[in-house]
N, C-alpha and C. Protein backbone atom coordinates (compact mmCIF):
# COMPACT_ATOMS: atom_id res chain seq x y z
N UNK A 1 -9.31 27.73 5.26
CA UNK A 1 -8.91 28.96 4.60
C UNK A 1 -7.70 29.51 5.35
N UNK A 2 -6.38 30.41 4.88
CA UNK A 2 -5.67 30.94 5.13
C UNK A 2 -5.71 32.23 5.72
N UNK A 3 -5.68 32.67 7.09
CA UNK A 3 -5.41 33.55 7.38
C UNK A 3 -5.39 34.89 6.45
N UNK A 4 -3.78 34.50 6.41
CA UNK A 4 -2.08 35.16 5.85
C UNK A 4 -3.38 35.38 4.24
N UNK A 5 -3.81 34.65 3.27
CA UNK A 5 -4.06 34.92 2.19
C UNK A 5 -5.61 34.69 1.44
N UNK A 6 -6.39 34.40 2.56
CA UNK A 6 -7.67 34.77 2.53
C UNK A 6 -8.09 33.45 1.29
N UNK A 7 -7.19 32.75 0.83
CA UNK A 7 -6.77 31.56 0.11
C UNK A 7 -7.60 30.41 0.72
N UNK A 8 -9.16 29.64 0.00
CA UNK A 8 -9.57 28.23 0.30
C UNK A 8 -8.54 27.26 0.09
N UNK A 9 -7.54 26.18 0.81
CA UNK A 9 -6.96 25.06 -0.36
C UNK A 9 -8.34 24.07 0.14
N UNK A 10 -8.19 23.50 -1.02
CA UNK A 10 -8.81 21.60 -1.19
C UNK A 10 -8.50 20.76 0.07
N UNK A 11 -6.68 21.29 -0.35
CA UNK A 11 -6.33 20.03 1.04
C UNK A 11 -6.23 20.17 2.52
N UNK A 12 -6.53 21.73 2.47
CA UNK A 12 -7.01 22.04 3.91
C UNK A 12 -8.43 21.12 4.72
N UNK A 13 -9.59 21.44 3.62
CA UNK A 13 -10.53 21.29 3.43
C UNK A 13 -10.39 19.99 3.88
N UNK A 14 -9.74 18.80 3.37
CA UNK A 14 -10.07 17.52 3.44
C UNK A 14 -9.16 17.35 4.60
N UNK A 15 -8.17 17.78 5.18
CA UNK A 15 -7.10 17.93 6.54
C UNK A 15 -8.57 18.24 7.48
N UNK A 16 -9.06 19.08 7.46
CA UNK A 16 -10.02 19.09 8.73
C UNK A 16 -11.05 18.22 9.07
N UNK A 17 -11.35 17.61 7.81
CA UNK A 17 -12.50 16.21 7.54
C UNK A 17 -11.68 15.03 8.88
N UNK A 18 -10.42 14.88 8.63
CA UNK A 18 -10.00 13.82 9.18
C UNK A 18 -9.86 14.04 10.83
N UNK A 19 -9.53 15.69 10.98
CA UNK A 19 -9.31 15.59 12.26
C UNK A 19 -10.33 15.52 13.09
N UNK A 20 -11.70 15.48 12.04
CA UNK A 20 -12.80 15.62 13.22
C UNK A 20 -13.61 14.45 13.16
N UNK A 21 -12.97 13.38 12.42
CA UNK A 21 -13.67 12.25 12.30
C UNK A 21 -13.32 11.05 13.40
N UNK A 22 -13.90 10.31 13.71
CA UNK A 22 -13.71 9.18 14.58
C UNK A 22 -13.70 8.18 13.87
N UNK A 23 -13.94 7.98 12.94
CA UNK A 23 -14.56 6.34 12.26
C UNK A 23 -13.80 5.96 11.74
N UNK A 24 -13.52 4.59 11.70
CA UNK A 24 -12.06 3.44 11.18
C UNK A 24 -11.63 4.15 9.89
N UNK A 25 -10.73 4.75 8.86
CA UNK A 25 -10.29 4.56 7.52
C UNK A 25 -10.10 3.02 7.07
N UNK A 26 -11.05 3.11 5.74
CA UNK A 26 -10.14 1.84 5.11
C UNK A 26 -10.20 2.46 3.59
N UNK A 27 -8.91 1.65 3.64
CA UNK A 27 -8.52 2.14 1.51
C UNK A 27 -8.40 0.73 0.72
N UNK A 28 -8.45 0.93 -0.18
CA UNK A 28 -7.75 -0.10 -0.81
C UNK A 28 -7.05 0.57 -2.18
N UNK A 29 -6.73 -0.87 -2.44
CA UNK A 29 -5.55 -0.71 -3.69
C UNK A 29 -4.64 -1.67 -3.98
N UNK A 30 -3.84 -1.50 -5.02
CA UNK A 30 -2.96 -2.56 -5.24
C UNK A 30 -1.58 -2.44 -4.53
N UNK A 31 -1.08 -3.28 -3.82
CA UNK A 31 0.26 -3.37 -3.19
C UNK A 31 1.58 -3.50 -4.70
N UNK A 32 0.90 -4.28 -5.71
CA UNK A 32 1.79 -5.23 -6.23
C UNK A 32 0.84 -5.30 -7.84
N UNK A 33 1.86 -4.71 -8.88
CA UNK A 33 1.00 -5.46 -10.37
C UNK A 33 1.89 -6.22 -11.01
N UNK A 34 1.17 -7.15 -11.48
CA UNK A 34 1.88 -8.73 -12.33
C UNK A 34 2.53 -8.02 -13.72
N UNK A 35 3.49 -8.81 -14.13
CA UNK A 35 3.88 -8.38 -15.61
C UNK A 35 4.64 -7.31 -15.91
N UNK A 36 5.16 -6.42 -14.99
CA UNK A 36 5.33 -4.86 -15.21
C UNK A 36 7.02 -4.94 -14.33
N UNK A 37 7.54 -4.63 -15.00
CA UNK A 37 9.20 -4.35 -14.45
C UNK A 37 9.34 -3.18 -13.54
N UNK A 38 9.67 -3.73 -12.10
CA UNK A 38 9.36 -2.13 -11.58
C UNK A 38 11.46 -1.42 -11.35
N UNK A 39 11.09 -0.73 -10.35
CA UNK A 39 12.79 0.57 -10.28
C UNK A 39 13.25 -0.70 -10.31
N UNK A 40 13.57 -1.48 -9.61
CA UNK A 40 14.52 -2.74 -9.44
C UNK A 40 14.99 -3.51 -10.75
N UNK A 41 14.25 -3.58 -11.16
CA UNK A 41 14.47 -4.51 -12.85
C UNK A 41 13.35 -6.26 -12.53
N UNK A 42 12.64 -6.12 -11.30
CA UNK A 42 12.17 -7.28 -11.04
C UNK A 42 10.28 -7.14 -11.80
N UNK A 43 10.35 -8.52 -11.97
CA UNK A 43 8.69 -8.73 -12.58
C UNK A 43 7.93 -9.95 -11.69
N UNK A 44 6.90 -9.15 -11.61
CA UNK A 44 6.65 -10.44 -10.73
C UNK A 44 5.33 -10.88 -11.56
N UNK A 45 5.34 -12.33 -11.44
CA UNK A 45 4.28 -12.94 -12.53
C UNK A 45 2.97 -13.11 -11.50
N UNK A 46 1.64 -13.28 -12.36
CA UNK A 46 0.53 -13.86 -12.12
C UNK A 46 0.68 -14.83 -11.15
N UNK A 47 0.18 -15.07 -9.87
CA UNK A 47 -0.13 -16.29 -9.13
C UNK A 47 0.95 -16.37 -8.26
N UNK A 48 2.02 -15.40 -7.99
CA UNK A 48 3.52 -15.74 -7.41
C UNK A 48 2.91 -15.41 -5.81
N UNK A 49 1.95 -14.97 -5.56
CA UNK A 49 0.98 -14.49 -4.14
C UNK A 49 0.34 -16.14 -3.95
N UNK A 50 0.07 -16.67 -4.66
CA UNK A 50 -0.99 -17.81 -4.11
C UNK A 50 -0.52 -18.53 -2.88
N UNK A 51 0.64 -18.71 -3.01
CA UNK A 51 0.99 -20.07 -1.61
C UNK A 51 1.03 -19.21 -0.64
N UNK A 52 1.67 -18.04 -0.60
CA UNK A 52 1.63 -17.66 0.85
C UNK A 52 0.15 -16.90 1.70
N UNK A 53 -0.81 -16.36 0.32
CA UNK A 53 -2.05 -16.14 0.71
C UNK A 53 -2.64 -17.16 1.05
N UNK A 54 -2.42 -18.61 0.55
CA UNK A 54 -2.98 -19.69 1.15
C UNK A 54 -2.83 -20.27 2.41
N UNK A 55 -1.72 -19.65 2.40
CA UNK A 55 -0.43 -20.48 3.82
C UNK A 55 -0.58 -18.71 5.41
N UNK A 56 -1.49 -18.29 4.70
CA UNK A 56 -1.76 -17.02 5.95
C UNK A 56 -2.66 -17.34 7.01
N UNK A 57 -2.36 -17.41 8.41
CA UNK A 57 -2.75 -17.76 9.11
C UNK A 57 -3.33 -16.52 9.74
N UNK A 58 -2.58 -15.26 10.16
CA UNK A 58 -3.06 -14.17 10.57
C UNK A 58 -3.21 -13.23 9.79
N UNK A 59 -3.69 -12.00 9.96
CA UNK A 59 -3.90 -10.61 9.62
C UNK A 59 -2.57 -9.94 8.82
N UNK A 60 -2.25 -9.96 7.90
CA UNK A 60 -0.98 -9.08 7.29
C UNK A 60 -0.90 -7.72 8.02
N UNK A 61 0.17 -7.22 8.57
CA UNK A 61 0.07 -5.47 8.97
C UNK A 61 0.83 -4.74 8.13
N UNK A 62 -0.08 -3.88 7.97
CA UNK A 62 -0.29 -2.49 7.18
C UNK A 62 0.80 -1.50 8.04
N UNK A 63 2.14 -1.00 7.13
CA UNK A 63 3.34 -0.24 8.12
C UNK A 63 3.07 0.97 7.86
N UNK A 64 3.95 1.97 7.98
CA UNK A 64 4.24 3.04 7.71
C UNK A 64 5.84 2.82 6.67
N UNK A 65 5.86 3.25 5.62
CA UNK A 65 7.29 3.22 4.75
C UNK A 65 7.88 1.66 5.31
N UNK A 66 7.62 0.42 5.15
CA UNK A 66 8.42 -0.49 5.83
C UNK A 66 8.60 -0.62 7.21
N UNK A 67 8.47 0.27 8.04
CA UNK A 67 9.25 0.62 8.87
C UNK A 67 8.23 -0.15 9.98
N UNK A 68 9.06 -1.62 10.68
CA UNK A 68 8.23 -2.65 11.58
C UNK A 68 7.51 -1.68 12.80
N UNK A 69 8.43 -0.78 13.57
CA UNK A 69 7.89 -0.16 14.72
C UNK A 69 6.81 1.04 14.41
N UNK A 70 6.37 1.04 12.81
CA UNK A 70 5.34 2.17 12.75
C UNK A 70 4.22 1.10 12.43
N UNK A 71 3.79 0.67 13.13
CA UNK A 71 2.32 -0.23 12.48
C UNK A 71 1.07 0.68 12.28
N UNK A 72 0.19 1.18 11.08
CA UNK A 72 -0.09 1.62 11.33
C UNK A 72 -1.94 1.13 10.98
N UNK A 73 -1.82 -0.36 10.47
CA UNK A 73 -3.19 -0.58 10.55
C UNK A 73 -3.05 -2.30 9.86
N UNK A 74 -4.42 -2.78 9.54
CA UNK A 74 -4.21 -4.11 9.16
C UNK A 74 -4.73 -4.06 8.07
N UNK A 75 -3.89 -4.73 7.45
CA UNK A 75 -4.23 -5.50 6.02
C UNK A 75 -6.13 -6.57 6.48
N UNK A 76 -6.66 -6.33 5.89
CA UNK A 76 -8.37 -7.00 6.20
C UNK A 76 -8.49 -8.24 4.81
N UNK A 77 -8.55 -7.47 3.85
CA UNK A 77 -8.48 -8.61 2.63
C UNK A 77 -7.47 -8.83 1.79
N UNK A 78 -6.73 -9.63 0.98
CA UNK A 78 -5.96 -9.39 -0.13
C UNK A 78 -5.97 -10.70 -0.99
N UNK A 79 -5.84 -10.02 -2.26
CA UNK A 79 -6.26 -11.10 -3.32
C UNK A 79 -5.64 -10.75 -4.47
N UNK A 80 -5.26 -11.96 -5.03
CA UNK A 80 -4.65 -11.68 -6.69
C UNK A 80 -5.96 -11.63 -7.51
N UNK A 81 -5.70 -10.75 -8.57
CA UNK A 81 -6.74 -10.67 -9.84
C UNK A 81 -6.01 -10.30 -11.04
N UNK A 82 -6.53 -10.49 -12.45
CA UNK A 82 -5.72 -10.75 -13.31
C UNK A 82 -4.71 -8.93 -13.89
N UNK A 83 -4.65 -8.37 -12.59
CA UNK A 83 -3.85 -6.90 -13.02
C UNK A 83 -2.70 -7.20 -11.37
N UNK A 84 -3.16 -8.07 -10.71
CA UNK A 84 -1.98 -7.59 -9.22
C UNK A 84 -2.56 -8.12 -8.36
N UNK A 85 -1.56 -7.88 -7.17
CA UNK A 85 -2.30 -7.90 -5.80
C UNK A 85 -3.19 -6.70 -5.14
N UNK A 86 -4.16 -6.74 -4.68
CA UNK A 86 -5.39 -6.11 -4.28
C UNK A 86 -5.59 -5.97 -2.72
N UNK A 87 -5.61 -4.81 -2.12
CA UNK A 87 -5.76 -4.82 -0.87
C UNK A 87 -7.00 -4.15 -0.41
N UNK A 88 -7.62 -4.89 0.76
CA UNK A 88 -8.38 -3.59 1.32
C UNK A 88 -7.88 -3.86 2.95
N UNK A 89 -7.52 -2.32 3.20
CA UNK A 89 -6.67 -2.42 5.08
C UNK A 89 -7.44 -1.74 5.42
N UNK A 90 -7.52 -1.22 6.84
CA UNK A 90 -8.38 -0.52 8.18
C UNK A 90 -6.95 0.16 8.90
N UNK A 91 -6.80 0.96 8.90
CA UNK A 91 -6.18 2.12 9.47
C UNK A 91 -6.60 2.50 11.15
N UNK A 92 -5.45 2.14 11.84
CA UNK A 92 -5.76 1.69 13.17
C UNK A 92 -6.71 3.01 13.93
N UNK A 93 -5.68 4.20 13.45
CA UNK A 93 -6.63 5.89 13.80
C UNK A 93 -7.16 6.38 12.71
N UNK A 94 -8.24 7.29 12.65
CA UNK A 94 -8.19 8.42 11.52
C UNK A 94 -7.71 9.19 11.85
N UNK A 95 -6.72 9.72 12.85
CA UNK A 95 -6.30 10.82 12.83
C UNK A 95 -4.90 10.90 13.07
N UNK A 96 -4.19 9.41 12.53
CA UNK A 96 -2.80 9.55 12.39
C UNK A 96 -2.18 10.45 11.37
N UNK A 97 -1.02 10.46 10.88
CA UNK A 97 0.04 11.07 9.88
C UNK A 97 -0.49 10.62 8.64
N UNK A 98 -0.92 9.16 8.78
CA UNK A 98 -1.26 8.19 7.86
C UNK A 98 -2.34 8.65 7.11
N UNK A 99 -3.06 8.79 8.09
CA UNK A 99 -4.52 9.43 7.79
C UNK A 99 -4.74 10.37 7.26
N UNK A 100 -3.85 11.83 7.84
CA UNK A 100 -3.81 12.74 6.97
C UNK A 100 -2.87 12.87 5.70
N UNK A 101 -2.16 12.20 5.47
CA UNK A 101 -1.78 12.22 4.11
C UNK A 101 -2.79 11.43 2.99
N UNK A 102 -2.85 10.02 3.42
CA UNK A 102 -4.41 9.91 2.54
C UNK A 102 -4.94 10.74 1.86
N UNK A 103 -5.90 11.71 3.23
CA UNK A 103 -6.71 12.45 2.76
C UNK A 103 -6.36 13.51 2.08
N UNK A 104 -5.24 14.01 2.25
CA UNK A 104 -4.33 15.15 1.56
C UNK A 104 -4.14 15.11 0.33
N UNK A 105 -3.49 13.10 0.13
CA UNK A 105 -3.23 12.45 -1.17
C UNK A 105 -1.86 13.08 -1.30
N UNK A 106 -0.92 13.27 -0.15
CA UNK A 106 0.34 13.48 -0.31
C UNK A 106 1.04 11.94 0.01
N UNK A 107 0.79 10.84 0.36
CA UNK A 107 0.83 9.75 -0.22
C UNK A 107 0.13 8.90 -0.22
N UNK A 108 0.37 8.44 -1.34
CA UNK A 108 -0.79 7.13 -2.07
C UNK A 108 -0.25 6.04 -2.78
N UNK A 109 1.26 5.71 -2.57
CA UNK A 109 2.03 4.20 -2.97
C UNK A 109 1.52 3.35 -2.02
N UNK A 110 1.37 1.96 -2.59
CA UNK A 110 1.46 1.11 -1.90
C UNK A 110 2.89 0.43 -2.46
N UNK A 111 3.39 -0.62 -0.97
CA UNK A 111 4.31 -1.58 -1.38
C UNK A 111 4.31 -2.76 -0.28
N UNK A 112 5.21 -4.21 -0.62
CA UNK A 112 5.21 -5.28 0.09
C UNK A 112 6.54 -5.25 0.38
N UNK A 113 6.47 -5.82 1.81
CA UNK A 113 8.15 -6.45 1.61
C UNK A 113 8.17 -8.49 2.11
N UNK A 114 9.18 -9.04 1.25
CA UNK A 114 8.37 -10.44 0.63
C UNK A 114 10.25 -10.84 0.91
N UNK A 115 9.95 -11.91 0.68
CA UNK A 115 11.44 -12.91 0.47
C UNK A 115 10.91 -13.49 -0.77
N UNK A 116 11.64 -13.65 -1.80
CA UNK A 116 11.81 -14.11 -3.01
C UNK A 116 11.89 -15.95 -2.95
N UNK A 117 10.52 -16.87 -2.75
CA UNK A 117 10.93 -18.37 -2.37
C UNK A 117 11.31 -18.82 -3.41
N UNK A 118 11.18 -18.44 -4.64
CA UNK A 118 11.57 -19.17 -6.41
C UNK A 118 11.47 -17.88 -7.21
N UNK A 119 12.19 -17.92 -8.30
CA UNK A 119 12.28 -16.78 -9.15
C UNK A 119 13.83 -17.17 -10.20
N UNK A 120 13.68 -16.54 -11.45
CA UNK A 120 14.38 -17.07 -12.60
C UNK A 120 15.15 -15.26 -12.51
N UNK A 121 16.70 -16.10 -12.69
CA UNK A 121 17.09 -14.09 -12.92
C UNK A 121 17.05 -13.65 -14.25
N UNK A 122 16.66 -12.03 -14.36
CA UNK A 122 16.92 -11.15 -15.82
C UNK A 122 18.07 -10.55 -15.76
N UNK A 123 18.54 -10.32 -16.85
CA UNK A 123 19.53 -8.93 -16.96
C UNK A 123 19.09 -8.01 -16.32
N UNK A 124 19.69 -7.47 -15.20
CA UNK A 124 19.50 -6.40 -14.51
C UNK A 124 18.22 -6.94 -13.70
N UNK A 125 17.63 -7.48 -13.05
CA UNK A 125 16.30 -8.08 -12.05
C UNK A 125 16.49 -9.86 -11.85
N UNK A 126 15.26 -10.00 -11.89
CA UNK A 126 14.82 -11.08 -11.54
C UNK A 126 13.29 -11.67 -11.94
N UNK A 127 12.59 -12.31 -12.42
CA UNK A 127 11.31 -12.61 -12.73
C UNK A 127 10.69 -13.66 -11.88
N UNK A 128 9.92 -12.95 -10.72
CA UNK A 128 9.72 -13.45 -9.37
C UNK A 128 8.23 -14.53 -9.77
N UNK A 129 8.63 -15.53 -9.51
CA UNK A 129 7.18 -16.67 -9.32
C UNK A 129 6.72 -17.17 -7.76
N UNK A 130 7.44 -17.52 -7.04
CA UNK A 130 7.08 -17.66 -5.66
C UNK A 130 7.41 -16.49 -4.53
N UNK A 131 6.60 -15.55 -3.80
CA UNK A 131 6.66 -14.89 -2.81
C UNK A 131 6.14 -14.84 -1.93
N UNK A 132 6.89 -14.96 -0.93
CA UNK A 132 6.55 -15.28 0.81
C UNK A 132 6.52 -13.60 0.75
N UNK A 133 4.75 -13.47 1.20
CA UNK A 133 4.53 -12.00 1.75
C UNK A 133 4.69 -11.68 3.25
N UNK A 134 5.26 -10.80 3.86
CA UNK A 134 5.80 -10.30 5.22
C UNK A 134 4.53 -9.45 5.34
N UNK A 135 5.03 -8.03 4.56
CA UNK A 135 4.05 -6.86 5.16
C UNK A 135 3.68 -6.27 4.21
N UNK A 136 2.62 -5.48 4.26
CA UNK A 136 2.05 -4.09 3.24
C UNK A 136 2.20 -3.23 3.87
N UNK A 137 2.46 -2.24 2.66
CA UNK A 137 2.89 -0.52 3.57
C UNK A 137 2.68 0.43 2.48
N UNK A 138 1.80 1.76 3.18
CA UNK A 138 1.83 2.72 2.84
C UNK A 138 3.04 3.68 2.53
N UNK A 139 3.54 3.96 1.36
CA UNK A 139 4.67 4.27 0.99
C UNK A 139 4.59 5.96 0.04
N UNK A 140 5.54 6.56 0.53
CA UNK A 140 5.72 8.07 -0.64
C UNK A 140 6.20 7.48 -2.28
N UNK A 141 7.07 6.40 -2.13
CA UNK A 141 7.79 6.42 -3.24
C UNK A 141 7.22 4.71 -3.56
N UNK A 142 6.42 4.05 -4.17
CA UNK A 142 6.48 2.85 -4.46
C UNK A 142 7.65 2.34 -5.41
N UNK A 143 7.93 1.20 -5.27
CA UNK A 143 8.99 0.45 -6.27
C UNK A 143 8.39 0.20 -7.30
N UNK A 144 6.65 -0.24 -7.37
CA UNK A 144 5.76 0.02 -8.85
C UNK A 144 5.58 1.20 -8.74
N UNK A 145 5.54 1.85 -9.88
CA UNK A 145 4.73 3.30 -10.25
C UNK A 145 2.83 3.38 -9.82
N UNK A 146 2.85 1.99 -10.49
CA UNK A 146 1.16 1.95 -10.75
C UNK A 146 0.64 1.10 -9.07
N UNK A 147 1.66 1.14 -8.56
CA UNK A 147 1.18 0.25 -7.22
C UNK A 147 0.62 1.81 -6.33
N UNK A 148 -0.51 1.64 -5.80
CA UNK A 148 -1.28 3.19 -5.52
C UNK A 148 -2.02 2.53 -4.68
N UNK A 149 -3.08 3.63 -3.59
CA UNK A 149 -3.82 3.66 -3.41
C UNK A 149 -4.86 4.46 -4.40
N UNK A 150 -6.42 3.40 -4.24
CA UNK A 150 -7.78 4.18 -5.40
C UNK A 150 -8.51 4.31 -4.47
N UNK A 151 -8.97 4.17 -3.63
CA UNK A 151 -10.11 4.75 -2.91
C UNK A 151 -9.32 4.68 -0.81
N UNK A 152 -10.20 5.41 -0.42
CA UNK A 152 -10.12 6.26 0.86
C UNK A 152 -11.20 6.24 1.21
N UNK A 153 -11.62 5.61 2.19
CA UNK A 153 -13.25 5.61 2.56
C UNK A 153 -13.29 5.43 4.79
C-alpha cells in the first residue's frame, strides 16, 4: 500500500512476494513460434530447432535482453511442438531485476539469438529452416509479438 495515497496496487503486492521469497523461479514459455512473420520480415518454419537441440551438449543460458554479461538463469528444458519453441528456465535468484519484473509482469517477451545455418530469402526477410541456437533471453520488446512468457512459478 502507498503511503502518499492510502492506494493497494496488485503489483506492489506481488513485488513483496518476491522479495521475501528464497525459492528457485522457473517460467516457461515460448522463445520462438513457427509460421508467423515476426518485426524483421523473417519466418521461421516447423523443425528449424531440431539439429541444434539434438546437437546440445550443455545447458542453454537464459540472458537478460541479449546481453552475454547479464546471465541471468538456465534454460532446463526446450522443445519444439506443433505452435514453436517451448521453454522451461530456473532463474538463478528470486530476487533479481529479473525476478521482479516477472512478477510485476513488466516483462514477459521471450527471445533467441541463433545464426541462420540454411534459410530461403523473402521480400523483405528470410524463411528460416536450419537454426543454430546460442541463447534465450528474457526480453521487454520480443521480435515475435506472441513469443511471451505463460506461467511464473
Amino acid at each position: 500500500m502507498s503511503r502518499a495515497s492510502g492506494i493497494r496496487h496488485p503489483a506492489a503486492t506481488a513485488h513483496s512476494r518476491v522479495t521475501q521469497s528464497t525459492a528457485p523461479l522457473s517460467i516457461a514459455g515460448y522463445a520462438a513460434l513457427f509460421d508467423r512473420e515476426d518485426r524483421a520480415g523473417d519466418i521461421i518454419l516447423p523443425g528449424a530447432f531440431a539439429r541444434s537441440l539434438a546437437e546440445a551438449a550443455d545447458p542453454f543460458p537464459l540472458l537478460w535482453e541479449h546481453r552475454p554479461e547479464k546471465r541471468i538463469g538456465t534454460v532446463g528444458w526446450l522443445g519444439e511442438d506443433n505452435r514453436g519453441l517451448r521453454i522451461i528456465a530456473r532463474l538463478d535468484s528470486s530476487r533479481s531485476r529479473a525476478a521482479h519484473a516477472l512478477y510485476d509482469r513488466t516483462v514477459t517477451g521471450l527471445s533467441f539469438g541463433y545464426r541462420a545455418r540454411a534459410f530461403q530469402p523473402l521480400p523483405g526477410g528470410r524463411l528460416l529452416e536450419d537454426i543454430e541456437l546460442i541463447e534465450v533471453s528474457l526480453v521487454t520488446y520480443p521480435l515475435q509479438n506472441g513469443a511471451r512468457v505463460h506461467l511464473v512459478h
